[in-house]
Protein backbone atom coordinates (compact mmCIF):
# COMPACT_ATOMS: atom_id res chain seq x y z
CA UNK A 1 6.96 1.49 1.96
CA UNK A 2 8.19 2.22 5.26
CA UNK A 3 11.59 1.26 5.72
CA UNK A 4 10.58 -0.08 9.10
CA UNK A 5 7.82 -1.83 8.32
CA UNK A 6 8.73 -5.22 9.33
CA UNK A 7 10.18 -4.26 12.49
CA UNK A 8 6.22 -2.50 13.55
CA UNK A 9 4.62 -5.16 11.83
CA UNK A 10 6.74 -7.52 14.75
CA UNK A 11 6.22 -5.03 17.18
CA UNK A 12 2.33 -5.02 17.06
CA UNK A 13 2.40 -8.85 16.84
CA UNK A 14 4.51 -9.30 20.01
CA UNK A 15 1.87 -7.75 21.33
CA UNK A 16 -0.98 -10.05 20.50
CA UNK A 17 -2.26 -6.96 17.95
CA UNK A 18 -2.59 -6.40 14.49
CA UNK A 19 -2.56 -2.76 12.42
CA UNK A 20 -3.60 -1.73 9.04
CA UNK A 21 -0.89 -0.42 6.91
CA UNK A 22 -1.97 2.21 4.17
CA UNK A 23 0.40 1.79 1.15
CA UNK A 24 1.09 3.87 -1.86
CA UNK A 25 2.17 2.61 -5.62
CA UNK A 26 4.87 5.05 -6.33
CA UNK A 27 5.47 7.46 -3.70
CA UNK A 28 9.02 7.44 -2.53
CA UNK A 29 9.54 3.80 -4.83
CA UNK A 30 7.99 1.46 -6.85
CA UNK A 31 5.29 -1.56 -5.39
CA UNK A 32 7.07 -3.98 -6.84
CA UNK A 33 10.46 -3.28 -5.71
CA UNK A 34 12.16 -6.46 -3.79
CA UNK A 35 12.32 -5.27 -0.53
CA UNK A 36 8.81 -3.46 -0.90
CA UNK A 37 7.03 -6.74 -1.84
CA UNK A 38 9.12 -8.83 0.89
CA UNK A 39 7.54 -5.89 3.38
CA UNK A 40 4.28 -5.48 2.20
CA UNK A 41 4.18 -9.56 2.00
CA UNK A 42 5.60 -10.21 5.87
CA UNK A 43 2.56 -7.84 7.24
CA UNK A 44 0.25 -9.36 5.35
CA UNK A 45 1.43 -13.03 6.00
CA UNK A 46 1.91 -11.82 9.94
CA UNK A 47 -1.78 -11.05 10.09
CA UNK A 48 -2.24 -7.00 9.37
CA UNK A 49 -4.25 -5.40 6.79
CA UNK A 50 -2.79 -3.81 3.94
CA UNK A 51 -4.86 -1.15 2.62
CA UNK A 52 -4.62 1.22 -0.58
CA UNK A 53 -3.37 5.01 -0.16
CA UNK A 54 -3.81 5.01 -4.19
CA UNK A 55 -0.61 4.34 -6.54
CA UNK A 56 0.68 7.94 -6.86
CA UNK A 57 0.99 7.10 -10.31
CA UNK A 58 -0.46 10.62 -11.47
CA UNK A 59 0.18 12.83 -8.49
CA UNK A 60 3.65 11.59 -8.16
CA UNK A 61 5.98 13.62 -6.67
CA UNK A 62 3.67 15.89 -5.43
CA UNK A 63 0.88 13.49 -4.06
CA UNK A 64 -1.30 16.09 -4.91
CA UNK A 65 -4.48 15.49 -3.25
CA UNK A 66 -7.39 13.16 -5.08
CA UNK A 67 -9.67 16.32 -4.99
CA UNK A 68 -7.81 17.45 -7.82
CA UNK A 69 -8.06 14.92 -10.19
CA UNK A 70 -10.77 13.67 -12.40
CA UNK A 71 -12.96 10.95 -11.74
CA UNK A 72 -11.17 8.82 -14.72
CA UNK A 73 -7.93 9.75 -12.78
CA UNK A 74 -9.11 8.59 -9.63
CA UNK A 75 -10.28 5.20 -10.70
CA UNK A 76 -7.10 4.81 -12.34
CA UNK A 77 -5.02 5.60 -9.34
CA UNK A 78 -7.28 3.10 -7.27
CA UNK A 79 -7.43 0.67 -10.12
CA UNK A 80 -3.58 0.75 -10.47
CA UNK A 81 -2.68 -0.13 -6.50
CA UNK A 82 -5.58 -2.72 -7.08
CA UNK A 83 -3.85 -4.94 -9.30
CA UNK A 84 -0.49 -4.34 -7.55
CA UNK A 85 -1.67 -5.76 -4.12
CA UNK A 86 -3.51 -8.51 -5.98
CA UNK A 87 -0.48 -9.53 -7.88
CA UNK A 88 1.29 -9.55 -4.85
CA UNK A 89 -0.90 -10.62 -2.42
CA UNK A 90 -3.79 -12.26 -4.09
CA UNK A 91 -6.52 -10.12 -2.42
CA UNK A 92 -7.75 -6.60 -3.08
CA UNK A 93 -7.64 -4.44 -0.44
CA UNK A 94 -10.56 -3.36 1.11
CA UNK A 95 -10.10 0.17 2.10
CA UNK A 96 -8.68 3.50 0.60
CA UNK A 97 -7.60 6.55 2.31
């Protein structure tokens, strides 16, 4: 998670505007750190989207790209940053990049 993603989150809301944030599983740290669930949960709760950019479980730390994966590997990856956001947030997010 972006290490400033509380202070854009406020940002866009100052401004009357929201913004979907694309988050990963396991990219530079793990979903469930503290400080990533107290960021992920702030944008959510301050009314942006939080969308799935896959876990990184497999590709991690090369993100390699989903073309190279299976498609068991891929619905794992989706599957995985799934639960995590509905653990944290108590909704699945509705779109993938």
């Amino acid at each position: 998670m972006p290490v400033y993603q509380k202070e854009i989150a406020d940002t866009f809301k100052s401004f009357n505007a929201s913004t979907t944030f694309f988050v990963n599983g396991n990219a530079k740290s793990c979903i469930y750190d503290e400080e990533n669930v107290k960021r992920i949960r702030h944008s959510f709760e301050a009314g942006h989207q939080i969308a799935s950019h896959t876990s990184c479980f497999l590709t991690y730390p090369s993100h390699a790209s989903l073309v190279q994966l299976t498609d068991e590997q891929i619905d794992a990856e989706v599957q995985r940053l799934d639960q995590a956001l509905i653990r944290i947030l108590g909704v699945k997010p509705k779109f993938i990049r």
